[in-house]
Protein backbone atom coordinates (compact mmCIF):
# COMPACT_ATOMS: atom_id res chain seq x y z
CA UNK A 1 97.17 190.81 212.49
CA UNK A 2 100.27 191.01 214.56
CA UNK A 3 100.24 187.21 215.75
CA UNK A 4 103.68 186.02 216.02
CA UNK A 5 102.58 182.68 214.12
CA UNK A 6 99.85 183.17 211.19
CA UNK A 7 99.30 180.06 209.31
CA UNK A 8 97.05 180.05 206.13
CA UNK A 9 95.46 176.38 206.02
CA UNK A 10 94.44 174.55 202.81
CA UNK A 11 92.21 176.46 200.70
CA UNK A 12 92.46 179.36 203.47
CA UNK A 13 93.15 182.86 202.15
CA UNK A 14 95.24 185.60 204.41
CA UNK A 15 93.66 188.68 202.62
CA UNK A 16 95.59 191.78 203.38
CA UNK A 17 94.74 193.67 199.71
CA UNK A 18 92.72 196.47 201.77
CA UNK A 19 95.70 197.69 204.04
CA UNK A 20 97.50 200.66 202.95
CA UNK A 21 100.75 200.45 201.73
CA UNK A 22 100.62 196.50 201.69
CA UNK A 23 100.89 194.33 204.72
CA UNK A 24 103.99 194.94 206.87
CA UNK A 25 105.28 191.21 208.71
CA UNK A 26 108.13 191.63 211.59
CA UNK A 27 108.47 195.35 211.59
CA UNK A 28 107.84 195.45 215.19
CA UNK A 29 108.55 192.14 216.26
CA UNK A 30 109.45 188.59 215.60
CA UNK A 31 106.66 187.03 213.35
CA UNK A 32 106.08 184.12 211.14
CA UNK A 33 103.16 184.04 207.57
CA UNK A 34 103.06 180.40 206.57
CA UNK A 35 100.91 177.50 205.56
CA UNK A 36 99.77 175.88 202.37
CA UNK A 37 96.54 178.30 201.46
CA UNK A 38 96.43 182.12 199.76
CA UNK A 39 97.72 185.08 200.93
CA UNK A 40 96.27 188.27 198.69
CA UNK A 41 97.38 191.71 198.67
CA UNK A 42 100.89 192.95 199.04
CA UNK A 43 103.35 192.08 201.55
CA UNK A 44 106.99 193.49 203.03
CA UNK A 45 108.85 190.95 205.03
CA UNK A 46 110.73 193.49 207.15
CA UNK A 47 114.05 192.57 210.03
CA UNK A 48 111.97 189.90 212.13
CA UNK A 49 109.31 188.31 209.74
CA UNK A 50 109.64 185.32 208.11
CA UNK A 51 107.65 183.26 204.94
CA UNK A 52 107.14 179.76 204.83
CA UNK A 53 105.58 177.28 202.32
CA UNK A 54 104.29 174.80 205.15
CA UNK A 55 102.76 174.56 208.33
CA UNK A 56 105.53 174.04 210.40
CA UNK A 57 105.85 170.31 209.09
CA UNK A 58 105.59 168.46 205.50
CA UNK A 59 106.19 170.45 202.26
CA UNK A 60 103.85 172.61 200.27
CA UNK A 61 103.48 175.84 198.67
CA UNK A 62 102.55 178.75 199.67
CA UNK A 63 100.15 181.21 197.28
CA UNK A 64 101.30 184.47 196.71
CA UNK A 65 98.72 186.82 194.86
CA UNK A 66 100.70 190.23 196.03
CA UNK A 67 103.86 191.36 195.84
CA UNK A 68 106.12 189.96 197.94
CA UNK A 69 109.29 192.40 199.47
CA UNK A 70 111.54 190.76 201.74
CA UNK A 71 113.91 193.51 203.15
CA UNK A 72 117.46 192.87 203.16
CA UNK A 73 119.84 194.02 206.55
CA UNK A 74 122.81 193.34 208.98
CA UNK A 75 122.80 190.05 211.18
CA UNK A 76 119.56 190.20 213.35
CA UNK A 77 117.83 192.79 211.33
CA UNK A 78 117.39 190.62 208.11
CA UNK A 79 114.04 189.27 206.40
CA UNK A 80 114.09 185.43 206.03
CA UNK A 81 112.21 182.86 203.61
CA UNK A 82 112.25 179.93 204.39
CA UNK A 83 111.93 176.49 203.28
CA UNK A 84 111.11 173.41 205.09
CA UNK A 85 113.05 169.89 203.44
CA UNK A 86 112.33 166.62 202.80
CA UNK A 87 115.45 164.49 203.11
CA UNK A 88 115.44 160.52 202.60
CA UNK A 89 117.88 158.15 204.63
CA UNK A 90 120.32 158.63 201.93
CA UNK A 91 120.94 162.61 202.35
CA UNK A 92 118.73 163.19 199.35
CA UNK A 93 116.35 166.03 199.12
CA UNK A 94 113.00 164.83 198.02
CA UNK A 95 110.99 167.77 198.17
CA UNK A 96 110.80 170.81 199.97
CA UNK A 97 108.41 173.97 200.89
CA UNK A 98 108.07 176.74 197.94
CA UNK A 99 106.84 180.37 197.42
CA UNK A 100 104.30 180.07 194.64
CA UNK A 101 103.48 183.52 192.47
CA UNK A 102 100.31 183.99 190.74
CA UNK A 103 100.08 186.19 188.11
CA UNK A 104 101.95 187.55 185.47
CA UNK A 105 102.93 190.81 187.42
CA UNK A 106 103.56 189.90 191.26
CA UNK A 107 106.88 189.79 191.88
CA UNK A 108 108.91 188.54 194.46
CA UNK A 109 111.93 191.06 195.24
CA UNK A 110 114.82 191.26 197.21
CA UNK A 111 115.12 195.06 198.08
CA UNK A 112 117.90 196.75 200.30
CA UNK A 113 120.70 194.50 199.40
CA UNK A 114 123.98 196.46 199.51
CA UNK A 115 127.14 195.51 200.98
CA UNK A 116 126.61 194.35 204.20
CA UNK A 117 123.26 194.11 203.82
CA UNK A 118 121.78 190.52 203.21
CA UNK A 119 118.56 188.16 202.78
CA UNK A 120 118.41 185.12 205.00
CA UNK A 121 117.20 181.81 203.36
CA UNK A 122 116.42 178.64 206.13
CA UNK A 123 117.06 175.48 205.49
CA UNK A 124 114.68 173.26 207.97
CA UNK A 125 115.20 169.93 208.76
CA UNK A 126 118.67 169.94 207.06
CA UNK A 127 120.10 167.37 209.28
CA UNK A 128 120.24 164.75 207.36
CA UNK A 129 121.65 166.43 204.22
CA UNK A 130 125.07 164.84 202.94
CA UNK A 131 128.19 166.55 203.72
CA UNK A 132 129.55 168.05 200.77
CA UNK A 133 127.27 167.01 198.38
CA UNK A 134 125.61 169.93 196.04
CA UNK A 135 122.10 170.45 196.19
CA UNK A 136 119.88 172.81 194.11
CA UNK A 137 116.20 173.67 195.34
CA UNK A 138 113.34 175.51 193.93
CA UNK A 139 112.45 178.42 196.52
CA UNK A 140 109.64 179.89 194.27
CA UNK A 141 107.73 179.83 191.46
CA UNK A 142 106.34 182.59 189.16
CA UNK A 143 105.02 183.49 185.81
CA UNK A 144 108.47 184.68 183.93
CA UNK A 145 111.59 184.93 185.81
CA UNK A 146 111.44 188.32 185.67
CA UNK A 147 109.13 188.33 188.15
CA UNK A 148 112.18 187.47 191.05
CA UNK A 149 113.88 190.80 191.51
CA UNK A 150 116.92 192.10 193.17
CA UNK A 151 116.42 195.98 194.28
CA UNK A 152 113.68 196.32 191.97
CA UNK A 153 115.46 194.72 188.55
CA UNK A 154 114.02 191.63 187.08
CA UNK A 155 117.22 191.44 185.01
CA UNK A 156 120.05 192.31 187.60
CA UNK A 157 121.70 188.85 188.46
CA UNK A 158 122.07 188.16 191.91
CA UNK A 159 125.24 187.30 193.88
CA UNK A 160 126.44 185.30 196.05
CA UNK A 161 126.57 187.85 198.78
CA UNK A 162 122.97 189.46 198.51
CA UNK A 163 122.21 185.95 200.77
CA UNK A 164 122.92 184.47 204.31
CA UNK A 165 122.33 180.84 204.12
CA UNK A 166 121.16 179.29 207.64
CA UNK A 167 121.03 175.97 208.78
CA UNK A 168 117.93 175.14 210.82
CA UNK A 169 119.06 172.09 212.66
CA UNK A 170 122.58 173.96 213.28
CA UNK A 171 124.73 171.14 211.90
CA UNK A 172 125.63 173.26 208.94
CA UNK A 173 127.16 175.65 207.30
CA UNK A 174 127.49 176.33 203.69
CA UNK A 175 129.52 176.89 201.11
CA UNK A 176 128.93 178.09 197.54
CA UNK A 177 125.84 179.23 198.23
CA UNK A 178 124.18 181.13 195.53
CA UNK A 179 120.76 182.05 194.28
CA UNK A 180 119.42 182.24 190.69
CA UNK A 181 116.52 182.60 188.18
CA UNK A 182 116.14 179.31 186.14
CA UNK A 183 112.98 180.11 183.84
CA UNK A 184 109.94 180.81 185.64
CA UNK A 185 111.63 179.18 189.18
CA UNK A 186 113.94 181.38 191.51
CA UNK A 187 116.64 178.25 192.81
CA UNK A 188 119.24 177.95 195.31
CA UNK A 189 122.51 175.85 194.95
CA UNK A 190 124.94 175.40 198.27
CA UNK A 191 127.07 172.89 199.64
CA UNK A 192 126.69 171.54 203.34
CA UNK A 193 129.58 171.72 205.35
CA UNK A 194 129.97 170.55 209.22
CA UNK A 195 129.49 174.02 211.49
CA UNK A 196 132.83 174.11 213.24
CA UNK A 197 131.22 174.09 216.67
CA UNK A 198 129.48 170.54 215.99
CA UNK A 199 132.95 169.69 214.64
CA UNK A 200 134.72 170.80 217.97
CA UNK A 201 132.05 168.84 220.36
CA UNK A 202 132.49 165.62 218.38
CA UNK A 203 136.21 165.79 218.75
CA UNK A 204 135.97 166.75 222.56
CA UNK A 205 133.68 163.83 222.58
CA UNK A 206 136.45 161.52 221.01
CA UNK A 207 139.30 163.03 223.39
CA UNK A 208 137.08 161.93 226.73
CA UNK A 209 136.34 158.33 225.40
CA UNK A 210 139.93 158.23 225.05
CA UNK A 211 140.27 159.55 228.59
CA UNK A 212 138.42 157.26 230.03
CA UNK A 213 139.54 153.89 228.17
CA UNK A 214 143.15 155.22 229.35
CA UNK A 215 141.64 155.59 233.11
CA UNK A 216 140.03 151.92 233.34
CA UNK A 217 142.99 150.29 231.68
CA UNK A 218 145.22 152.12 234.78
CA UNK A 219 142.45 150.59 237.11
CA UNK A 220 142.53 147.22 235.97
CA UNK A 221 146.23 146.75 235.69
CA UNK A 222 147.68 144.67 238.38
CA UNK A 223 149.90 146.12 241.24
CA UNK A 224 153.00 145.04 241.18
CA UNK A 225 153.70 142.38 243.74
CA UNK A 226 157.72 142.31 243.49
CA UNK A 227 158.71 141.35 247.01
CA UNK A 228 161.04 144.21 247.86
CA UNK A 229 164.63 142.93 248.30
C-alpha cells in the first residue's frame, strides 16, 4: 500500500505479516499509518513515514502486533511518531494518542541513532499547553519495558539527544526533552517554551500598536493657533 494516508478504523486490521522483510512506510515518499484498529506483521518507519494513535482527531491507541522500527536520521530524513493531545482550558493534558504493543516479544525500537542522527516525536494540538510547565506522556505501551529499544538494546537508556521534539501547532519549542522506559510504558517528559519566531511577531505586533497610538495622538493634537507677532 503506498497511500500517503492509511488509517486503520476501529476493529480494522492493516495486515502486512506476508510481506518480506516487514512492511517498509516512507521509504519512498512522505506517508502516514494511523487510526485506532490493528496493524499485524512487522513494520520500519523509514525518513518520511510517520505512526499515529488516532485518526487525525481525538485520542486512541493504536495496535501494534509486529515489530515496530522507526529509523533514526538528519533533519528531513528522520522517522516520526506521533501523538495527538488532549489539552483542557487550563493547559492541562488530559489524554493523548498511544502506540499499544501486543505481545510479550514485539518491540518497539529506535534503530540508527548516532550523533547527529535523531527520532522525531510530534506533539499535535500543543497549542494550548502551558508555557513552562513540565509535562510527562505515555507514547506506548508494551508487555515489559524491555520491549522499547534503542539500536537493538532493551536495556541501553536513552538520551536526551537520540530525539527531536516538534511542535505541531508551531508555538513551541522544548526544552528538557527526554524519553524513558517507566515499567511496561515508554514516556516522554519536556518543557514548552515560546518558538522565538512567535516571540518576534508578537513583539513586532506590540511595536506597530505603539506606532499607531503615537500616529493618531499627532493627528488629533490641535495646531497651534499663536497669532504670529
Amino acid at each position: 500500500n503506498s497511500s500517503p494516508t492509511i488509517t486503520v478504523g476501529s476493529g480494522g486490521t492493516f495486515n502486512v505479516a506476508a510481506v518480506t522483510g516487514g512492511y517498509s512506510l516512507g521509504s519512498t515518499s512522505a506517508q502516514t499509518l494511523q487510526g485506532v484498529g490493528s496493524v499485524v506483521g512487522p513494520v520500519t518507519v523509514a525518513g518520511s513515514g510517520t505512526i499515529r494513535g488516532d485518526s487525525g482527531t481525538g485520542t486512541g491507541n493504536l495496535n501494534l502486533s509486529g515489530d515496530t522500527t522507526f529509523t533514526a536520521g538528519a533533519a528531513g530524513s528522520r522517522a516520526t511518531l506521533a501523538s495527538q493531545l488532549a489539552v483542557d482550558n487550563t493547559g492541562a493534558i488530559t489524554g493523548n494518542s498511544k502506540l499499544a504493543l501486543s505481545g510479550a516479544t514485539t518491540d518497539l525500537n529506535f534503530s540508527n541513532i548516532s550523533a547527529g542522527n535523531t527520532v522525531a516525536i510530534q506533539l499535535l494540538n500543543d497549542g494550548g499547553l502551558t508555557q513552562g510547565q513540565t509535562y510527562t506522556i505515555t507514547l506506548a505501551t508494551a508487555s515489559a519495558s524491555t520491549n522499547f529499544q534503542r539500536n537493538g538494546s532493551g536495556t541501553a537508556d536513552f538520551l536526551a539527544t537520540d530525539i527531536t521534539l516538534l511542535s505541531g501547532s508551531g508555538v513551541w519549542t522544548f526544552q528538557d526533552a527526554t524519553l524513558a522506559r517507566s515499567g511496561s510504558n515508554l514516556v516522554l517528559s519536556f518543557t514548552p517554551v515560546p518558538e522565538p519566531a512567535s516571540i518576534l511577531a508578537v513583539c513586532g505586533l506590540v511595536v506597530g500598536v505603539v506606532a499607531g497610538v503615537r500616529k493618531l495622538r499627532r493627528k488629533s493634537t490641535p495646531a497651534d493657533l499663536t497669532p504670529a507677532v
